[in-house]
N, C-alpha and C. Protein backbone atom coordinates (compact mmCIF):
# COMPACT_ATOMS: atom_id res chain seq x y z
N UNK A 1 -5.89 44.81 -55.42
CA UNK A 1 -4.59 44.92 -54.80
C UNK A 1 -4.63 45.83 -53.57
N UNK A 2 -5.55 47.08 -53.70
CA UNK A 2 -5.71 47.98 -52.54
C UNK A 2 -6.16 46.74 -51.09
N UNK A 3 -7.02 46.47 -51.67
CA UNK A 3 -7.42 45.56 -50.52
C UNK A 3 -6.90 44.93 -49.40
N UNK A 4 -6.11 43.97 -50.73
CA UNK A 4 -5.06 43.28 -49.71
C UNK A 4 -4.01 44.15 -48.36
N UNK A 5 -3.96 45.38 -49.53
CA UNK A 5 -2.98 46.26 -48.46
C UNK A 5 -3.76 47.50 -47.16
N UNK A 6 -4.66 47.03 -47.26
CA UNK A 6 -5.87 47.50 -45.89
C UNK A 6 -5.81 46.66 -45.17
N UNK A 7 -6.20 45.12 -45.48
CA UNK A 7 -6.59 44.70 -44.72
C UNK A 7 -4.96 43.95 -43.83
N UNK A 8 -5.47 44.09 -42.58
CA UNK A 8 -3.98 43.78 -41.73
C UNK A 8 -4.37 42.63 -40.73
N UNK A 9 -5.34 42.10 -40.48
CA UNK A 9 -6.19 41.20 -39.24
C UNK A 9 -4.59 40.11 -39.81
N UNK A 10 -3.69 39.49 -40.15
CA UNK A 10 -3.15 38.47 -40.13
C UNK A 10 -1.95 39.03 -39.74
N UNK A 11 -1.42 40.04 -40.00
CA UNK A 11 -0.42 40.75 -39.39
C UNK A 11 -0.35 41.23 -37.89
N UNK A 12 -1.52 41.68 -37.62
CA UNK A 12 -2.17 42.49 -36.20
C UNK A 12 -2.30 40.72 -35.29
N UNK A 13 -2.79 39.18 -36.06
CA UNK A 13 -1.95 38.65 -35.22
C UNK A 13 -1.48 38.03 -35.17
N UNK A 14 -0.19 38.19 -36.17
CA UNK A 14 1.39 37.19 -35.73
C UNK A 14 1.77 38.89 -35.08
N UNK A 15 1.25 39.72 -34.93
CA UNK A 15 1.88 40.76 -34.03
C UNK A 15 1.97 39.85 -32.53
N UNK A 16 0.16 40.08 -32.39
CA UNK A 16 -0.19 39.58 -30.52
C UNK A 16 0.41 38.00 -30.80
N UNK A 17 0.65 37.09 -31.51
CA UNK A 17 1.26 36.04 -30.70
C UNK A 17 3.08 36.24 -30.55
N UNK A 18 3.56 36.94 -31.26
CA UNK A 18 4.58 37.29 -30.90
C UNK A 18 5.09 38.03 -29.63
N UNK A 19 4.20 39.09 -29.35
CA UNK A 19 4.35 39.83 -28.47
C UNK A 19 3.62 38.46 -26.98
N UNK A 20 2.91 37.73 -27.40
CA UNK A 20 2.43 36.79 -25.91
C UNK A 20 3.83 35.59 -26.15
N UNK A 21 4.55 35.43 -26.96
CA UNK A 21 5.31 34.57 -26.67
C UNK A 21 6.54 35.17 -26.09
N UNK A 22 6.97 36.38 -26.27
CA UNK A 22 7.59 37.23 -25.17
C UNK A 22 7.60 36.93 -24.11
N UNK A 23 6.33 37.59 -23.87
CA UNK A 23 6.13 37.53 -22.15
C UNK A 23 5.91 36.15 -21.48
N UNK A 24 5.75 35.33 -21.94
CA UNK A 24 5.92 33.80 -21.61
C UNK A 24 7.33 33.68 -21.48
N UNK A 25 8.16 33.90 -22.41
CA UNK A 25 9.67 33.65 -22.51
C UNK A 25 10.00 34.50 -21.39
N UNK A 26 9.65 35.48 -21.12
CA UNK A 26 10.07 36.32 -20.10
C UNK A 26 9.60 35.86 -18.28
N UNK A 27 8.19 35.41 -18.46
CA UNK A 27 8.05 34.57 -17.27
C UNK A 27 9.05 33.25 -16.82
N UNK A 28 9.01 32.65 -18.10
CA UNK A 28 9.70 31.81 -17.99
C UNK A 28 11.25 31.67 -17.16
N UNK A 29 11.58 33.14 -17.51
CA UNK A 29 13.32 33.47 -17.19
C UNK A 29 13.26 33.93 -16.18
N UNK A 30 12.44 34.37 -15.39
CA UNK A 30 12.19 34.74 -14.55
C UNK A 30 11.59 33.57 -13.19
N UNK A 31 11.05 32.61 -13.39
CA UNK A 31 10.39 31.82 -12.50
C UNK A 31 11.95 31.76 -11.38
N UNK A 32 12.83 31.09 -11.60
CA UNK A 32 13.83 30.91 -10.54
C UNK A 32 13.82 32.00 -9.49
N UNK A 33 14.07 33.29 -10.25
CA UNK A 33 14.16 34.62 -9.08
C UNK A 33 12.78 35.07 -8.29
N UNK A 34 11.83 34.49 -9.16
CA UNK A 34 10.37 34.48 -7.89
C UNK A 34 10.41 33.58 -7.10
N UNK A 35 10.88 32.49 -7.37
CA UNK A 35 10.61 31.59 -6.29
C UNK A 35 11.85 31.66 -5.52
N UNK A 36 13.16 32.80 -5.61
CA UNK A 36 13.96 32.81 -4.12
C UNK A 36 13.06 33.92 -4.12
N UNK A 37 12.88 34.55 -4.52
CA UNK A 37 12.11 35.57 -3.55
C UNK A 37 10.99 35.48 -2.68
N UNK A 38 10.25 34.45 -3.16
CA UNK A 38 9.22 33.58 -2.24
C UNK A 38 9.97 33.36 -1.41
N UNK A 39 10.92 32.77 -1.14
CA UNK A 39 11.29 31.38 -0.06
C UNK A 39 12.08 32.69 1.00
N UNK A 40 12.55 33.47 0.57
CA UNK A 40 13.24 34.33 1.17
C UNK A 40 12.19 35.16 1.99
N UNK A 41 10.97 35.39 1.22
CA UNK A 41 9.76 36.51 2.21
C UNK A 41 9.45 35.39 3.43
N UNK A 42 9.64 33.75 2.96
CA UNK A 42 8.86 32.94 3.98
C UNK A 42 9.81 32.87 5.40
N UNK A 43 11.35 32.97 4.52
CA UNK A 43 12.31 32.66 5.44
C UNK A 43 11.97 33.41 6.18
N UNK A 44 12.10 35.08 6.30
CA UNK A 44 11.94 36.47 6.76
C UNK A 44 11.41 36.56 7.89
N UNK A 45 9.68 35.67 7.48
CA UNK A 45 8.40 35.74 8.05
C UNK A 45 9.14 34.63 9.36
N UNK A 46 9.15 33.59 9.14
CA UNK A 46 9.26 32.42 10.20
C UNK A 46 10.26 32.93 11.20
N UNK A 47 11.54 33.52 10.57
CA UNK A 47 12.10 34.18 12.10
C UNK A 47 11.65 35.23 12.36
N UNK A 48 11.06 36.20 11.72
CA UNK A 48 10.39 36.98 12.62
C UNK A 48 9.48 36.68 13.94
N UNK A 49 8.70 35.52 13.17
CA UNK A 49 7.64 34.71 13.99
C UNK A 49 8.47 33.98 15.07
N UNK A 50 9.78 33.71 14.95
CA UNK A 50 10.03 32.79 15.90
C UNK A 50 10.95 33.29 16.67
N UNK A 51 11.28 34.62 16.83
CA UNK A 51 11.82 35.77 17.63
C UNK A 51 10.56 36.81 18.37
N UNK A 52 9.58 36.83 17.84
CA UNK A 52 8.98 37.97 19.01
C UNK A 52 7.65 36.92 19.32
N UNK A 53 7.63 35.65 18.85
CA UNK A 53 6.25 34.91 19.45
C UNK A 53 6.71 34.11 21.00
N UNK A 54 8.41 33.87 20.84
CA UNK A 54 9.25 33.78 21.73
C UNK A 54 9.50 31.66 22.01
N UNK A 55 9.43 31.68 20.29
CA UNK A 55 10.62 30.39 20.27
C UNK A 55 11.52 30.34 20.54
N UNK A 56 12.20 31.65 20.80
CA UNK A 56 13.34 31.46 21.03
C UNK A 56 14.35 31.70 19.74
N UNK A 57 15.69 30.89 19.53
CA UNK A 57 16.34 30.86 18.24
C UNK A 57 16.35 29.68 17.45
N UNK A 58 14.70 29.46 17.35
CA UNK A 58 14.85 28.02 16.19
C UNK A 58 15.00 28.13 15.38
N UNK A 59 16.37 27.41 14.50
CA UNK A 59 16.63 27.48 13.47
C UNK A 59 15.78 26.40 12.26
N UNK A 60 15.74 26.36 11.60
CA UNK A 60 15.13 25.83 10.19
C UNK A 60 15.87 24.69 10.05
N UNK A 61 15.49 23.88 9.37
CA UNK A 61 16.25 22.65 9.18
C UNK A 61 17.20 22.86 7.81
N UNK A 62 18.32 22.37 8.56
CA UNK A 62 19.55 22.36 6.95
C UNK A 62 19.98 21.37 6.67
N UNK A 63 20.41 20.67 6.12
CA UNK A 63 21.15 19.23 6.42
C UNK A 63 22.32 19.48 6.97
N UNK A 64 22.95 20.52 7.05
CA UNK A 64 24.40 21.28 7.54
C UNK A 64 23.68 21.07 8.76
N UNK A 65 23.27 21.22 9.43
CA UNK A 65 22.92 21.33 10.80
C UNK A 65 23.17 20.42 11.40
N UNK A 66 23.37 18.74 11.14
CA UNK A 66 23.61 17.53 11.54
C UNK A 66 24.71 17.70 11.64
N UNK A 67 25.33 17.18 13.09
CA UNK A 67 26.63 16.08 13.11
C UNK A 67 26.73 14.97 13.55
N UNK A 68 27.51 14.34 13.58
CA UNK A 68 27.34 12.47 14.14
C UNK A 68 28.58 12.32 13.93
N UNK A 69 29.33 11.54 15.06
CA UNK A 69 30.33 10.65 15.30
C UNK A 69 29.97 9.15 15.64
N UNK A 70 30.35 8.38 14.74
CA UNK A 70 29.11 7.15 15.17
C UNK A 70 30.46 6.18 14.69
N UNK A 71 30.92 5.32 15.58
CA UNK A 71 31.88 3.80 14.78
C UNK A 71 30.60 2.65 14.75
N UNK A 72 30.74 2.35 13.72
CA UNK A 72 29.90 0.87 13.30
C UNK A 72 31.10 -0.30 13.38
N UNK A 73 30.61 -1.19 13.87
CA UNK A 73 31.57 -2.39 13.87
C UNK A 73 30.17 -3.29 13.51
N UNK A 74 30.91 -4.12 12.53
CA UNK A 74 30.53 -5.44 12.11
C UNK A 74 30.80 -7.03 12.10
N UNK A 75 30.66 -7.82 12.21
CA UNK A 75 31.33 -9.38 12.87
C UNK A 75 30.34 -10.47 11.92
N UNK A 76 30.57 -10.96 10.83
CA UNK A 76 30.16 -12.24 10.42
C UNK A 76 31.19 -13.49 10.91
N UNK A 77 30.05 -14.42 10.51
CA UNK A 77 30.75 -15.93 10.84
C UNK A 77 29.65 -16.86 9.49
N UNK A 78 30.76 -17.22 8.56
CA UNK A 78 29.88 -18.59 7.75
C UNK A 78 30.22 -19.23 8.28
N UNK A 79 29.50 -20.33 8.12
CA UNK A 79 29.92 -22.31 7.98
C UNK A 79 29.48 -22.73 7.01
N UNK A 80 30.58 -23.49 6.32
CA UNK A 80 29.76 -24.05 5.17
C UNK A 80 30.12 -25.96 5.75
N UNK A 81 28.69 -26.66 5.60
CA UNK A 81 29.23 -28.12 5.83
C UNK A 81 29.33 -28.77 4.08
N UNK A 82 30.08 -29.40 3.72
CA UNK A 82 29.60 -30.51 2.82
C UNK A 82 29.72 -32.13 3.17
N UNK A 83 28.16 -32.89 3.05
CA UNK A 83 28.02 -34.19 3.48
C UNK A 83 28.51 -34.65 2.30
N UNK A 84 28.80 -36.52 2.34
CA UNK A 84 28.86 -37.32 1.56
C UNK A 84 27.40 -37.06 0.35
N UNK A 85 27.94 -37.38 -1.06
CA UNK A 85 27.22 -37.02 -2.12
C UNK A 85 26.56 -35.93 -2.39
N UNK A 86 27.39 -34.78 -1.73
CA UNK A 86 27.16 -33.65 -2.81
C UNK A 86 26.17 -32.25 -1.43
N UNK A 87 25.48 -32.79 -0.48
CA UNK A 87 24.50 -32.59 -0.14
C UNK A 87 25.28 -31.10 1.02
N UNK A 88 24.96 -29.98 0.58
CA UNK A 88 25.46 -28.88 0.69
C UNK A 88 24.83 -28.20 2.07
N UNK A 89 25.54 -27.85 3.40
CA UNK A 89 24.81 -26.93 4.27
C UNK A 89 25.61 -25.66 5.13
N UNK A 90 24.61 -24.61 4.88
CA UNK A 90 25.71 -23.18 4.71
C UNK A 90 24.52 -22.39 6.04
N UNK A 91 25.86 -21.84 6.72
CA UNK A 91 25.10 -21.01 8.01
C UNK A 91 25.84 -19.57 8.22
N UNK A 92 25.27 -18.91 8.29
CA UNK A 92 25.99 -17.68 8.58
C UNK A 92 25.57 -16.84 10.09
N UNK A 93 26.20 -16.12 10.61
CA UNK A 93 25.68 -15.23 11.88
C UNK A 93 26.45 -14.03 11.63
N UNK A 94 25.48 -12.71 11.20
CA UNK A 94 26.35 -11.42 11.70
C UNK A 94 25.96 -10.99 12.44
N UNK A 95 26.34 -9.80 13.49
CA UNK A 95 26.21 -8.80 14.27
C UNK A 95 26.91 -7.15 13.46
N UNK A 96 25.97 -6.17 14.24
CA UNK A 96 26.54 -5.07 13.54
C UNK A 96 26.11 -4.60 15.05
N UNK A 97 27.20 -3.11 15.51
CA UNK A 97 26.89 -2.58 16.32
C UNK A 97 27.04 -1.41 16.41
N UNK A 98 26.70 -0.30 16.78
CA UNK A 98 26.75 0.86 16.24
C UNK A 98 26.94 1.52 17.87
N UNK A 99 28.04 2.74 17.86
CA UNK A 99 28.23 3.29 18.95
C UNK A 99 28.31 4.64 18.57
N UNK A 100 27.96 5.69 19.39
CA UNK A 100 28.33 7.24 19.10
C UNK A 100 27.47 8.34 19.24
N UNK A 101 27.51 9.22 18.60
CA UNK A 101 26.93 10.46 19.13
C UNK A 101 25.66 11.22 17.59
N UNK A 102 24.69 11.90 17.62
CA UNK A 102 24.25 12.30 16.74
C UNK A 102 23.97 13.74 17.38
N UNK A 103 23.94 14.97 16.80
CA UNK A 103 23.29 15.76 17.45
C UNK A 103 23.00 16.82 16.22
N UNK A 104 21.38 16.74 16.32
CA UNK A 104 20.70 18.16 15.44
C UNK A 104 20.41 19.38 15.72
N UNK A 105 21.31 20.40 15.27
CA UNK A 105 20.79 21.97 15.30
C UNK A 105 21.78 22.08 16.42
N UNK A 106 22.18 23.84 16.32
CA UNK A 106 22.84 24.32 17.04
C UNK A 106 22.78 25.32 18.31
């Protein structure tokens, strides 16, 4: 009976996998806030880089950055013929035309 209560090797490790499934759980909760913090050191870096290398003020691409005023107009025409006994003939013509403005970045 002493024995059993010396020896600890099965205890010592559901200790270490407990304690490594922690810190997994804890990486885990954590991945989102490293990776803004990544994107944020990169952001940082690129305007730095693109203020004293002397781009000027290029901005990054956003999809906010797009605007467009654009009218589309469209125009079909079918024909449908039907001959004597059945014999079916179908034509169509569209046009689409697109007018307006697009402009990226500010």
């Amino acid at each position: 009976m002493l024995r059993i209560l010396r020896s600890k090797k099965a205890q010592s490790t559901a200790e270490y996998a407990i304690l490594i499934g922690l810190v997994v759980a804890a990486l885990i909760a954590m991945q989102t806030y490293v990776k803004r913090g990544l994107n944020a050191k990169m952001r940082d870096a690129t305007d730095t880089f693109a203020t004293t290398v002397g781009m000027g003020n290029t901005s990054q691409y956003e999809p906010y950055y797009m605007q467009q005023n654009v009218t589309t107009t469209q125009t079909q025409n079918e024909n449908e013929f039907v001959a004597r006994g059945g014999n079916v003939t179908r034509t169509s013509n569209a046009d689409s035309n697109r007018t307006g403005t697009q402009t990226f970045g500010f």
